[in-house]
PDB file of N, CA and C in Angstrom:
ATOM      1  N   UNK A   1     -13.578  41.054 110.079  1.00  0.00           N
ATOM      2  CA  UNK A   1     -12.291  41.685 110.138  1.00  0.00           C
ATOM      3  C   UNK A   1     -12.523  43.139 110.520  1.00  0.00           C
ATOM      4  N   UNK A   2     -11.677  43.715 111.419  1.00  0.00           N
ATOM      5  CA  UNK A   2     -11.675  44.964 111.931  1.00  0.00           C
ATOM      6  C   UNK A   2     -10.137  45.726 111.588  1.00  0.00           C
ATOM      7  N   UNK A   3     -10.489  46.995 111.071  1.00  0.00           N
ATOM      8  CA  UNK A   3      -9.177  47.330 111.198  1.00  0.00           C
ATOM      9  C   UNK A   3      -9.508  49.068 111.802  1.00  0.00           C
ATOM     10  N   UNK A   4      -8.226  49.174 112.618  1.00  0.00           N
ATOM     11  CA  UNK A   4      -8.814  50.432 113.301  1.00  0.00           C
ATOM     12  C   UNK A   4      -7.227  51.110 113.059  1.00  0.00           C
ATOM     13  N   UNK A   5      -7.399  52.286 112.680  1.00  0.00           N
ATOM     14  CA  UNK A   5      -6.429  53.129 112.677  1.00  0.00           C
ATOM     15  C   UNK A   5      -5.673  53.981 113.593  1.00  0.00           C
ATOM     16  N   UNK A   6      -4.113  54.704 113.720  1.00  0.00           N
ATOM     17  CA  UNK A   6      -3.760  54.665 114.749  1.00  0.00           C
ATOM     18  C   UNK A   6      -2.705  56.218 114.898  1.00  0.00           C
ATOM     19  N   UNK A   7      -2.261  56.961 115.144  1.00  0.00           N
ATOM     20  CA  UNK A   7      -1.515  57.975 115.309  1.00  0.00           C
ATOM     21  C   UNK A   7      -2.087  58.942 114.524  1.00  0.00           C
ATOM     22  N   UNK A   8      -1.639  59.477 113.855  1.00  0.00           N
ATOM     23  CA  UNK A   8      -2.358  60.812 113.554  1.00  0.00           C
ATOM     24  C   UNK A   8      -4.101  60.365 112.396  1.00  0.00           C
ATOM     25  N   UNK A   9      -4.627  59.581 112.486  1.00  0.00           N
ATOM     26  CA  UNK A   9      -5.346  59.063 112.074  1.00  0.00           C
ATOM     27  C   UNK A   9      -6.699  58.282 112.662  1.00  0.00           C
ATOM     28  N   UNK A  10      -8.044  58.710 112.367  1.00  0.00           N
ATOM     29  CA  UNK A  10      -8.863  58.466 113.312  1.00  0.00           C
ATOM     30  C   UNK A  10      -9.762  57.581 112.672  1.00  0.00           C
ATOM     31  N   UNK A  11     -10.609  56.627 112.976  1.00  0.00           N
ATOM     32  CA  UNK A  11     -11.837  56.081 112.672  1.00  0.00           C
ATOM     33  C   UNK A  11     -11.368  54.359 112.460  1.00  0.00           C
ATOM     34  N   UNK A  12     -12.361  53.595 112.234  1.00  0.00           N
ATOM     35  CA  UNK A  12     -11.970  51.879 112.092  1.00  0.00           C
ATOM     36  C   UNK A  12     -12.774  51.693 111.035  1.00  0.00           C
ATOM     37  N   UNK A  13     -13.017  50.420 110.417  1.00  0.00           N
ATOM     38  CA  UNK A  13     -13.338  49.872 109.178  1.00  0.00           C
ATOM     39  C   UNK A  13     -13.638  48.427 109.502  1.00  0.00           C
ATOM     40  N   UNK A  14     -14.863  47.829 109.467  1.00  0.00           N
ATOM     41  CA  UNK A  14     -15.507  46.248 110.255  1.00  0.00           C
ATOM     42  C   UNK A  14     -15.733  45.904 108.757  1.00  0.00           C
ATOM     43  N   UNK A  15     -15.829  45.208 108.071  1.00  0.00           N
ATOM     44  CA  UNK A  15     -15.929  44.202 106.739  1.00  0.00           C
ATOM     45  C   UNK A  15     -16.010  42.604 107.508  1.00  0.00           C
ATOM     46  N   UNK A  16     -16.805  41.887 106.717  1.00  0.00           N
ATOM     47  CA  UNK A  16     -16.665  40.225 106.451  1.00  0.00           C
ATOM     48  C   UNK A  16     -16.580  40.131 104.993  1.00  0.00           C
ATOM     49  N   UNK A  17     -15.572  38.617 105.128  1.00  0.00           N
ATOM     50  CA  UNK A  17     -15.361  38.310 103.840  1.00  0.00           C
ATOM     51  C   UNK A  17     -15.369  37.135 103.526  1.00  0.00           C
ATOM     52  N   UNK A  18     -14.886  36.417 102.846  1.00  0.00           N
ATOM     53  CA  UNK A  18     -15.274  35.017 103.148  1.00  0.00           C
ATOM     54  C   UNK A  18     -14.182  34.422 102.195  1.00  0.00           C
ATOM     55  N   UNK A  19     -13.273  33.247 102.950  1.00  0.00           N
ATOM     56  CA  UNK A  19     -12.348  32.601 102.070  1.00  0.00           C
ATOM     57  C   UNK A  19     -13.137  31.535 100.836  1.00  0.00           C
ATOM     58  N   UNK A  20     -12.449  31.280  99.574  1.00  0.00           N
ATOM     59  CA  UNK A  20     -13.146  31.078  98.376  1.00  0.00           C
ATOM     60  C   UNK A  20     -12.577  29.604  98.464  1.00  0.00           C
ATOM     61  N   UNK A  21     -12.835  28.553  98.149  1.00  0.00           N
ATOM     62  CA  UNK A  21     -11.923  27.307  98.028  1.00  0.00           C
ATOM     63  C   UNK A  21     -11.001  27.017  96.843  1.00  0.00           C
ATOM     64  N   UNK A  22      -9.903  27.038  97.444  1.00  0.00           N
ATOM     65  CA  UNK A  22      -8.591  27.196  96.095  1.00  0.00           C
ATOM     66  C   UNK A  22      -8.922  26.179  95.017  1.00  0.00           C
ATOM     67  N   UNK A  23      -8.532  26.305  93.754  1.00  0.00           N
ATOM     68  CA  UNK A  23      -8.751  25.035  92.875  1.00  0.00           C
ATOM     69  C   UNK A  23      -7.671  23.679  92.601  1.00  0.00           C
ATOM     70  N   UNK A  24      -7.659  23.181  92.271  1.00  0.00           N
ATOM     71  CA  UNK A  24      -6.672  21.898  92.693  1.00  0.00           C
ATOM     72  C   UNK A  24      -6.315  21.642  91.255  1.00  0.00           C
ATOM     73  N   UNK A  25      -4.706  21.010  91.509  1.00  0.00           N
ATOM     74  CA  UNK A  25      -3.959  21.150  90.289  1.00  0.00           C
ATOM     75  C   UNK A  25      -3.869  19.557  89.687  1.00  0.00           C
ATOM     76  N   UNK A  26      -4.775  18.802  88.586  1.00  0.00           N
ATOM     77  CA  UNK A  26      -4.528  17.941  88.113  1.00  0.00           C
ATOM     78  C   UNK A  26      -3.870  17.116  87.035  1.00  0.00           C
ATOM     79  N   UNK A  27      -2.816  16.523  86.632  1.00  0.00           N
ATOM     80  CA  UNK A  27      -2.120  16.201  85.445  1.00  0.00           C
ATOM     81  C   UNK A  27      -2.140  15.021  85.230  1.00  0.00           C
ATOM     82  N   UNK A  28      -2.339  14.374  84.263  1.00  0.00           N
ATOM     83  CA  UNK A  28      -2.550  12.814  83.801  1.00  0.00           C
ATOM     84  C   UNK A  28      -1.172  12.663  83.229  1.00  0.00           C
ATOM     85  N   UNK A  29      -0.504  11.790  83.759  1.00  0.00           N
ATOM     86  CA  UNK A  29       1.104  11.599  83.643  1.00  0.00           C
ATOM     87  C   UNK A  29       1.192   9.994  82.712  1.00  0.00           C
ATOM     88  N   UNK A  30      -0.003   9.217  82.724  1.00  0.00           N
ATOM     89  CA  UNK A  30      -0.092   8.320  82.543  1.00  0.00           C
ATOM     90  C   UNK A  30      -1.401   7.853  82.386  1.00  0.00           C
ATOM     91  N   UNK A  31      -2.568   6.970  81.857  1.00  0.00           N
ATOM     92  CA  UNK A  31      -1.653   6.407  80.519  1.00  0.00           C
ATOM     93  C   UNK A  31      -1.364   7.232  79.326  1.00  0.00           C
ATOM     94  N   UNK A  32       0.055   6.649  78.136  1.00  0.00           N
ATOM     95  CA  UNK A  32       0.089   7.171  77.085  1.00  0.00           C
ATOM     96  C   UNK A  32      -1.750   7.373  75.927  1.00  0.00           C
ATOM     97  N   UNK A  33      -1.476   8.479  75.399  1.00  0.00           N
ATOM     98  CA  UNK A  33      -2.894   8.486  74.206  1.00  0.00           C
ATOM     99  C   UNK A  33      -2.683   7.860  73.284  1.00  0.00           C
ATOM    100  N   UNK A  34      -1.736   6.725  73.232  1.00  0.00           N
ATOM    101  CA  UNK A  34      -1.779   5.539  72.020  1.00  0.00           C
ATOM    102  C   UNK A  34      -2.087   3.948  72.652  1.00  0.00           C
ATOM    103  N   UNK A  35      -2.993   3.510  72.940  1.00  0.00           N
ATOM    104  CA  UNK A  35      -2.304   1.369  73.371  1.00  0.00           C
ATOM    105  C   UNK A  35      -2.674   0.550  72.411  1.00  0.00           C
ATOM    106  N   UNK A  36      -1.783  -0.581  72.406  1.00  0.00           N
ATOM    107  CA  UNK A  36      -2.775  -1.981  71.610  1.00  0.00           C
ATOM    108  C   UNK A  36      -3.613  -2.473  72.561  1.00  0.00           C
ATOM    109  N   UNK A  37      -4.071  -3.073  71.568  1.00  0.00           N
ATOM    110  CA  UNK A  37      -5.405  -3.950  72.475  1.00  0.00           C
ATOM    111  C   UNK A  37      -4.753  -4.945  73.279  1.00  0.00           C
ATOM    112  N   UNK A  38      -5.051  -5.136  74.312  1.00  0.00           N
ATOM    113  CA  UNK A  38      -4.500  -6.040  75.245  1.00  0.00           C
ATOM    114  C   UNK A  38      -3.984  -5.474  76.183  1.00  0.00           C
ATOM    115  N   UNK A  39      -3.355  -3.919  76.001  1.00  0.00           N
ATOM    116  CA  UNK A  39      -2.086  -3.891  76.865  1.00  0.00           C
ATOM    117  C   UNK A  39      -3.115  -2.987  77.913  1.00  0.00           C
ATOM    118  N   UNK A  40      -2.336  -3.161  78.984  1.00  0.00           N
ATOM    119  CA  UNK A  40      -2.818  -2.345  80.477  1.00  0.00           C
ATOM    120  C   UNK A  40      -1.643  -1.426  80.645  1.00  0.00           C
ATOM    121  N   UNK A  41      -2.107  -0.448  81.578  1.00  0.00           N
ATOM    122  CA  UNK A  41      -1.427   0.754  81.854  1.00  0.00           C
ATOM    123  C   UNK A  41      -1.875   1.272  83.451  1.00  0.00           C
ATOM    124  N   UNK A  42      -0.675   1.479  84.431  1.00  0.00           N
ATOM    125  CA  UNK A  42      -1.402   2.324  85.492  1.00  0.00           C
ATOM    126  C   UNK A  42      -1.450   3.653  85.367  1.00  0.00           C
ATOM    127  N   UNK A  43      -2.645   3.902  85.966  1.00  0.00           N
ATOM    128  CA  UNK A  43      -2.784   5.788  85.507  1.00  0.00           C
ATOM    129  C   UNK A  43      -1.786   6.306  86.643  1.00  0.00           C
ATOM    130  N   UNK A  44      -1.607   7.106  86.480  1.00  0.00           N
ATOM    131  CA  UNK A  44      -0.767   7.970  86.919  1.00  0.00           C
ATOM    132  C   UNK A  44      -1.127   9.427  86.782  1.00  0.00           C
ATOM    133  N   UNK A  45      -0.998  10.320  88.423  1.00  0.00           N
ATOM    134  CA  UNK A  45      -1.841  11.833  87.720  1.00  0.00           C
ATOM    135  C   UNK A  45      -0.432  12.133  88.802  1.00  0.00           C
ATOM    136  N   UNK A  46      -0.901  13.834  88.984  1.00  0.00           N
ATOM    137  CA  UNK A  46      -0.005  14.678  89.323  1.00  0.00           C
ATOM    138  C   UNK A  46      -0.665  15.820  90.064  1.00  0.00           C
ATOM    139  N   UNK A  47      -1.207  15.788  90.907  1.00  0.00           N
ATOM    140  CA  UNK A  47      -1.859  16.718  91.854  1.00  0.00           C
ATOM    141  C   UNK A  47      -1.397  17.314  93.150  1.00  0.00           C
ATOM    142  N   UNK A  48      -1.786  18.086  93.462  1.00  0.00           N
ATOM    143  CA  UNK A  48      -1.667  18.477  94.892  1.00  0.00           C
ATOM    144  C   UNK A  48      -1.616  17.842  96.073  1.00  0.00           C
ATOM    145  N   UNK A  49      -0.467  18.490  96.926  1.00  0.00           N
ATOM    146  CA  UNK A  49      -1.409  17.679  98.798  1.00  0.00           C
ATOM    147  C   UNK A  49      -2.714  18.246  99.116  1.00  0.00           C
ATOM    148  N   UNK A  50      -3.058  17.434  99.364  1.00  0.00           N
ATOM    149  CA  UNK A  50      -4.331  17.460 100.280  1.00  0.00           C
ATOM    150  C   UNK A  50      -5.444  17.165  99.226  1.00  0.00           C
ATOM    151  N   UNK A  51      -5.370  17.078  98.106  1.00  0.00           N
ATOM    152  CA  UNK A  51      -6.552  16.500  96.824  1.00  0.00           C
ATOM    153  C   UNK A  51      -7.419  15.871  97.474  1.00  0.00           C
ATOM    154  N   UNK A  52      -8.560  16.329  96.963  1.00  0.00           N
ATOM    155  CA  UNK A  52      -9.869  14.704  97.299  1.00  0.00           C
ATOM    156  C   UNK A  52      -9.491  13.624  96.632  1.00  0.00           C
ATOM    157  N   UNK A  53     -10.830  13.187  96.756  1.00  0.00           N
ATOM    158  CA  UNK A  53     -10.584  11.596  96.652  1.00  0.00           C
ATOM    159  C   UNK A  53     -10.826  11.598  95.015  1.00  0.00           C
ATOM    160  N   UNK A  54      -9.804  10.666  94.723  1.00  0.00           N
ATOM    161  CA  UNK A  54      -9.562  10.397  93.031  1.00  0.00           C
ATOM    162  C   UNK A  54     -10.717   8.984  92.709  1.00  0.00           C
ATOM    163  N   UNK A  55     -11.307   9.541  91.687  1.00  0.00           N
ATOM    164  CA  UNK A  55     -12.159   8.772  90.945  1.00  0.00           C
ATOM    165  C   UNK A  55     -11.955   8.443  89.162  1.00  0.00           C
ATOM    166  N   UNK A  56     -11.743   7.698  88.494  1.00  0.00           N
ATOM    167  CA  UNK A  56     -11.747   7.438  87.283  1.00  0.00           C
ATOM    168  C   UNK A  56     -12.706   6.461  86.550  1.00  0.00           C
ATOM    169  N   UNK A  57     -13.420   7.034  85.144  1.00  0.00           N
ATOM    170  CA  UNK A  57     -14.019   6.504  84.379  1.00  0.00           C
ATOM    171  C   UNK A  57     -14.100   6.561  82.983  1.00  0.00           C
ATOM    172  N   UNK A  58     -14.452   5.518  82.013  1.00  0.00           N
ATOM    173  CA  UNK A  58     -14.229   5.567  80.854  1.00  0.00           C
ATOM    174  C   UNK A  58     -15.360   5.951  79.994  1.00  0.00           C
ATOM    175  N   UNK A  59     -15.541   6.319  79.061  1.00  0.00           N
ATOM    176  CA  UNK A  59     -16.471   6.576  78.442  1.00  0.00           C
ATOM    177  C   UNK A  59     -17.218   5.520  77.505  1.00  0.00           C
ATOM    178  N   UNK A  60     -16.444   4.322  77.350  1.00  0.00           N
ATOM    179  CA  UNK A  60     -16.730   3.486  76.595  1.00  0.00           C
ATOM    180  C   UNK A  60     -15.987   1.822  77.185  1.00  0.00           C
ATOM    181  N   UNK A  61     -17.040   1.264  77.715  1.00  0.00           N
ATOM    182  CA  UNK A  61     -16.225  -0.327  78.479  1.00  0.00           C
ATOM    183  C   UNK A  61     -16.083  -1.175  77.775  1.00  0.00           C
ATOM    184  N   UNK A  62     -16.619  -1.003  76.589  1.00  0.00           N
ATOM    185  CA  UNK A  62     -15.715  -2.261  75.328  1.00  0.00           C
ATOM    186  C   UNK A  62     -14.973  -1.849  74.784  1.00  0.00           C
ATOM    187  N   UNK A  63     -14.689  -0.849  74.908  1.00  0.00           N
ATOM    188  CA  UNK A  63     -12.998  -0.085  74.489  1.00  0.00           C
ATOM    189  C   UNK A  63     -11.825  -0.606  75.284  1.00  0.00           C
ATOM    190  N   UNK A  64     -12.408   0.031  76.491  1.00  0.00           N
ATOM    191  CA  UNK A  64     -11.205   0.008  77.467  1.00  0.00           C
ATOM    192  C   UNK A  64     -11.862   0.098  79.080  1.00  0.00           C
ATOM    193  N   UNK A  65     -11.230  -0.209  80.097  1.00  0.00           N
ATOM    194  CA  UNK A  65     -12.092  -0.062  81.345  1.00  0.00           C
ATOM    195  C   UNK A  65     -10.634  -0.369  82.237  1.00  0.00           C
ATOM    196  N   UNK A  66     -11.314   0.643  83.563  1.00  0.00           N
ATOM    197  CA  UNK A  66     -10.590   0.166  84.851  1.00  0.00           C
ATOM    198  C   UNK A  66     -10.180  -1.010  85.694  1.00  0.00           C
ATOM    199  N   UNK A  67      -9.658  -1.936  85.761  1.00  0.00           N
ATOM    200  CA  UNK A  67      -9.082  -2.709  86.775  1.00  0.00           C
ATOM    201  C   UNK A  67      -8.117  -2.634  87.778  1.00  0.00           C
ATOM    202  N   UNK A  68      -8.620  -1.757  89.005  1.00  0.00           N
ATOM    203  CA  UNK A  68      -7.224  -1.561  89.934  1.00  0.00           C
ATOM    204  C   UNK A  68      -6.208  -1.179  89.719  1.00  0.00           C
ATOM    205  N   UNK A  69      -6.628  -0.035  89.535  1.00  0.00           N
ATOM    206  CA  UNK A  69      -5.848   1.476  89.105  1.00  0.00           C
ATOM    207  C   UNK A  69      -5.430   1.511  87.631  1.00  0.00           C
ATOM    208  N   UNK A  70      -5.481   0.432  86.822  1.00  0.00           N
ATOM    209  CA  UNK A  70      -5.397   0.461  85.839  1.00  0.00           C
ATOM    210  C   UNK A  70      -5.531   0.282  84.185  1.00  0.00           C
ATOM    211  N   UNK A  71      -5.666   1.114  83.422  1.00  0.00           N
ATOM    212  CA  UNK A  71      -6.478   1.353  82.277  1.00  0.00           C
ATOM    213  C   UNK A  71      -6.364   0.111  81.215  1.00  0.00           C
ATOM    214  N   UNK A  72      -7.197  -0.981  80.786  1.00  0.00           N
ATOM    215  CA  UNK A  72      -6.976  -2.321  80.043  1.00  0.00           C
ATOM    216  C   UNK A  72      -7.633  -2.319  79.020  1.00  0.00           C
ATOM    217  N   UNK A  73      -7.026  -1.955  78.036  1.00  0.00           N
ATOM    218  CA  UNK A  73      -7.543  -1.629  76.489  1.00  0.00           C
ATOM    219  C   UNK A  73      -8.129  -3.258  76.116  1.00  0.00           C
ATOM    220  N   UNK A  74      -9.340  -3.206  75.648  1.00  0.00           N
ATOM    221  CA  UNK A  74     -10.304  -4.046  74.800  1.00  0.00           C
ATOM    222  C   UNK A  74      -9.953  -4.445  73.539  1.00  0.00           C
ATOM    223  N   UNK A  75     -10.532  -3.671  72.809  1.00  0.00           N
ATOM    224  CA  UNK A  75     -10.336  -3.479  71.828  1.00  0.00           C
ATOM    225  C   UNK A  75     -10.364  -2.119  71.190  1.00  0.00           C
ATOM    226  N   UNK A  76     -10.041  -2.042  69.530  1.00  0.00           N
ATOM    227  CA  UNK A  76      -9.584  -0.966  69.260  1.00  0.00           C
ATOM    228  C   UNK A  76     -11.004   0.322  68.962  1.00  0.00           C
ATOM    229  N   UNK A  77     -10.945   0.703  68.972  1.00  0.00           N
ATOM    230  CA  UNK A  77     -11.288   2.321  69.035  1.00  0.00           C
ATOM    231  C   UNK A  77     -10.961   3.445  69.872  1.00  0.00           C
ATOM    232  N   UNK A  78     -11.601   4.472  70.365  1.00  0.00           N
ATOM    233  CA  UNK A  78     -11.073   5.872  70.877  1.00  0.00           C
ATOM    234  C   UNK A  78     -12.095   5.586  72.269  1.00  0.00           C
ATOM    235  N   UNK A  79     -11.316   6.129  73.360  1.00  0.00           N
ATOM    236  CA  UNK A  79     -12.256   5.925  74.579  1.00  0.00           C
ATOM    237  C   UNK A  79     -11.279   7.526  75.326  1.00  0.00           C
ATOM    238  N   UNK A  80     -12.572   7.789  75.954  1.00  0.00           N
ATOM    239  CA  UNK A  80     -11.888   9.274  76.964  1.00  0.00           C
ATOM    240  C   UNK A  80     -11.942   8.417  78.457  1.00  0.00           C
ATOM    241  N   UNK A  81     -10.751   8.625  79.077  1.00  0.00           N
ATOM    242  CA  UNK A  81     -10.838   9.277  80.333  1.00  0.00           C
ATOM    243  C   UNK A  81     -10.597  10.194  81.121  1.00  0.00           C
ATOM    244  N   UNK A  82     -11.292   9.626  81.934  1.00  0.00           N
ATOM    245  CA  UNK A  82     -11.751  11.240  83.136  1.00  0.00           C
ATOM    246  C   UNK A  82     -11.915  10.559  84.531  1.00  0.00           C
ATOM    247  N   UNK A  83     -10.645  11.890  84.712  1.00  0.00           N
ATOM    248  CA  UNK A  83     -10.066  11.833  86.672  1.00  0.00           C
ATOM    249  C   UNK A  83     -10.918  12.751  87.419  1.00  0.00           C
ATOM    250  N   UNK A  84     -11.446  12.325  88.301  1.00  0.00           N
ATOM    251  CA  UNK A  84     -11.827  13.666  89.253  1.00  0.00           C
ATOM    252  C   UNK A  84     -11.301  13.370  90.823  1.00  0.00           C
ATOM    253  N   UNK A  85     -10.675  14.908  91.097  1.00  0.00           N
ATOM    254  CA  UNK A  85     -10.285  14.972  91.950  1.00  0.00           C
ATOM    255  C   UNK A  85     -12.104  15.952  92.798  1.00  0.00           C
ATOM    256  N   UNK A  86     -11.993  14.980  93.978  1.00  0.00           N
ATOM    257  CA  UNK A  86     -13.419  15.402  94.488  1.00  0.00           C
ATOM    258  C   UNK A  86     -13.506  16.599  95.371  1.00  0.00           C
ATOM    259  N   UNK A  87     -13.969  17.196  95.843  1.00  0.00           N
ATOM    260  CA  UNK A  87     -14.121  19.076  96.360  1.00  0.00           C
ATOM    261  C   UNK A  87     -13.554  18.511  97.986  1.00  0.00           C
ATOM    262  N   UNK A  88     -12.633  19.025  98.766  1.00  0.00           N
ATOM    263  CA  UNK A  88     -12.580  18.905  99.719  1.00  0.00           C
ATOM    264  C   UNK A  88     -12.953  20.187 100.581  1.00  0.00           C
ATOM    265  N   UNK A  89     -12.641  20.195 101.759  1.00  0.00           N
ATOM    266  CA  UNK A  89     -12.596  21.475 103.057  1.00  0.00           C
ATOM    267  C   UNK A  89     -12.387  22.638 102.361  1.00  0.00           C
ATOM    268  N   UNK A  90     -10.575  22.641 101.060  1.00  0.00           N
ATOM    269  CA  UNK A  90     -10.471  23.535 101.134  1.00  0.00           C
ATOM    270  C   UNK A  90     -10.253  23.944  99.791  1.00  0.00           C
ATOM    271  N   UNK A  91     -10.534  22.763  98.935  1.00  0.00           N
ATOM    272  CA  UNK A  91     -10.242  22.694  97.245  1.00  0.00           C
ATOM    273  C   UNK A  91     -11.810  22.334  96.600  1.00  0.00           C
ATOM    274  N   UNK A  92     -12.143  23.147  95.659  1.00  0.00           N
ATOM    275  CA  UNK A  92     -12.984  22.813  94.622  1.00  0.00           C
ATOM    276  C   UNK A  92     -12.747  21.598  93.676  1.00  0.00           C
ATOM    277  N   UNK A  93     -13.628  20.873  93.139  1.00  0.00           N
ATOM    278  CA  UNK A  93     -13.458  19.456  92.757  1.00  0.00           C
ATOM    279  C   UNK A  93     -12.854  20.432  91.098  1.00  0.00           C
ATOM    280  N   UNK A  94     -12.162  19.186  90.741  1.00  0.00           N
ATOM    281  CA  UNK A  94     -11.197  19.547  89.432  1.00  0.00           C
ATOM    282  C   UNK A  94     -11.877  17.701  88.438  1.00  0.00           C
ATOM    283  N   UNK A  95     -11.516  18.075  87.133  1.00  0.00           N
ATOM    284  CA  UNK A  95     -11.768  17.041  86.536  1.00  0.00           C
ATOM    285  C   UNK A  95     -10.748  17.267  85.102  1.00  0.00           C
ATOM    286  N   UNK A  96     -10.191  16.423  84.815  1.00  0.00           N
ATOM    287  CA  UNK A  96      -9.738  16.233  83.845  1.00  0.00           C
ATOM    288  C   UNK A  96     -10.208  15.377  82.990  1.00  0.00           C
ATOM    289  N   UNK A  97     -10.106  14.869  81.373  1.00  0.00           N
ATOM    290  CA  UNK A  97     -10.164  14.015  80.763  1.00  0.00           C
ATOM    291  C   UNK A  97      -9.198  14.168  79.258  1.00  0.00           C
ATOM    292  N   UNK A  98      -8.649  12.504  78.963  1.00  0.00           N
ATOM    293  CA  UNK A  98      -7.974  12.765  77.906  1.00  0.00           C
ATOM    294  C   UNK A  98      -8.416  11.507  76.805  1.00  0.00           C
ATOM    295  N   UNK A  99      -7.963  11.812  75.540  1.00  0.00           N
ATOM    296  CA  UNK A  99      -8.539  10.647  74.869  1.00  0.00           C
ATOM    297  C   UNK A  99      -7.625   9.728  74.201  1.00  0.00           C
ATOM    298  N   UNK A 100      -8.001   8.326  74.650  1.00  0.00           N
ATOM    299  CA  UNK A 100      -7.066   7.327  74.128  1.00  0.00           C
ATOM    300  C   UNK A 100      -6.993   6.712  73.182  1.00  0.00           C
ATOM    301  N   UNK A 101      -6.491   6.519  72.129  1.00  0.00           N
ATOM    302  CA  UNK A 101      -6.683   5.357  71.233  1.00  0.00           C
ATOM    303  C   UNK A 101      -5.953   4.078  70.830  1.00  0.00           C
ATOM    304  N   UNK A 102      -7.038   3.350  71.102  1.00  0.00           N
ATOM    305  CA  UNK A 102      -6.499   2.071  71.353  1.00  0.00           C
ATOM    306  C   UNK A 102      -6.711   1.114  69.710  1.00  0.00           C
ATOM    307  N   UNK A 103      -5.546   0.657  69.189  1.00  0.00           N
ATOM    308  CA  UNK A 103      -5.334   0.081  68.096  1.00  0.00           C
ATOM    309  C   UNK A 103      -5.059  -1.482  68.265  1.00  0.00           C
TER     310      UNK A 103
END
């Protein structure tokens, strides 16, 4: 970047700088932090245009686990999940996680 000055004012100013990659806005809209066992849920988040690519995992697969897009409680105990939205061109990767309990 150049900036050069102009009328009663003399000299210019050359700098580089470098754009930073914005951070990306993620919200888990879905599933609720309560299920019974049995029940399924589609996740549901709340992000930005242009987000990377969404990934989800559980912390515990005899709790609860993914099936095509959506969260299928096992059985009962506490399981976290966690969304990541992945780093694109112009966004830094974001991750969320929340914890469920499944009764």
């Amino acid at each position: 970047m150049k900036v050069t000055f102009k009328g009663n004012y003399t000299g210019s100013l050359t700098t580089k700088f470098t754009i930073a990659k914005a951070n990306q806005s993620l919200k888990i809209k879905s599933p609720k932090k309560k299920m019974k066992v049995g029940a399924k849920a589609k996740i549901k988040i709340k992000a930005n245009k242009g987000h990377g690519k969404v990934t989800y995992k559980v912390s515990n697969k005899k709790i609860a686990k993914i099936k095509k897009g959506k969260l299928v409680a096992l059985k009962k105990g506490k399981v976290k999940l966690t969304v990541t939205l992945r780093a694109t061109k112009n966004y830094k990767q974001k991750k969320v996680t929340i914890t469920i309990k499944v009764k």
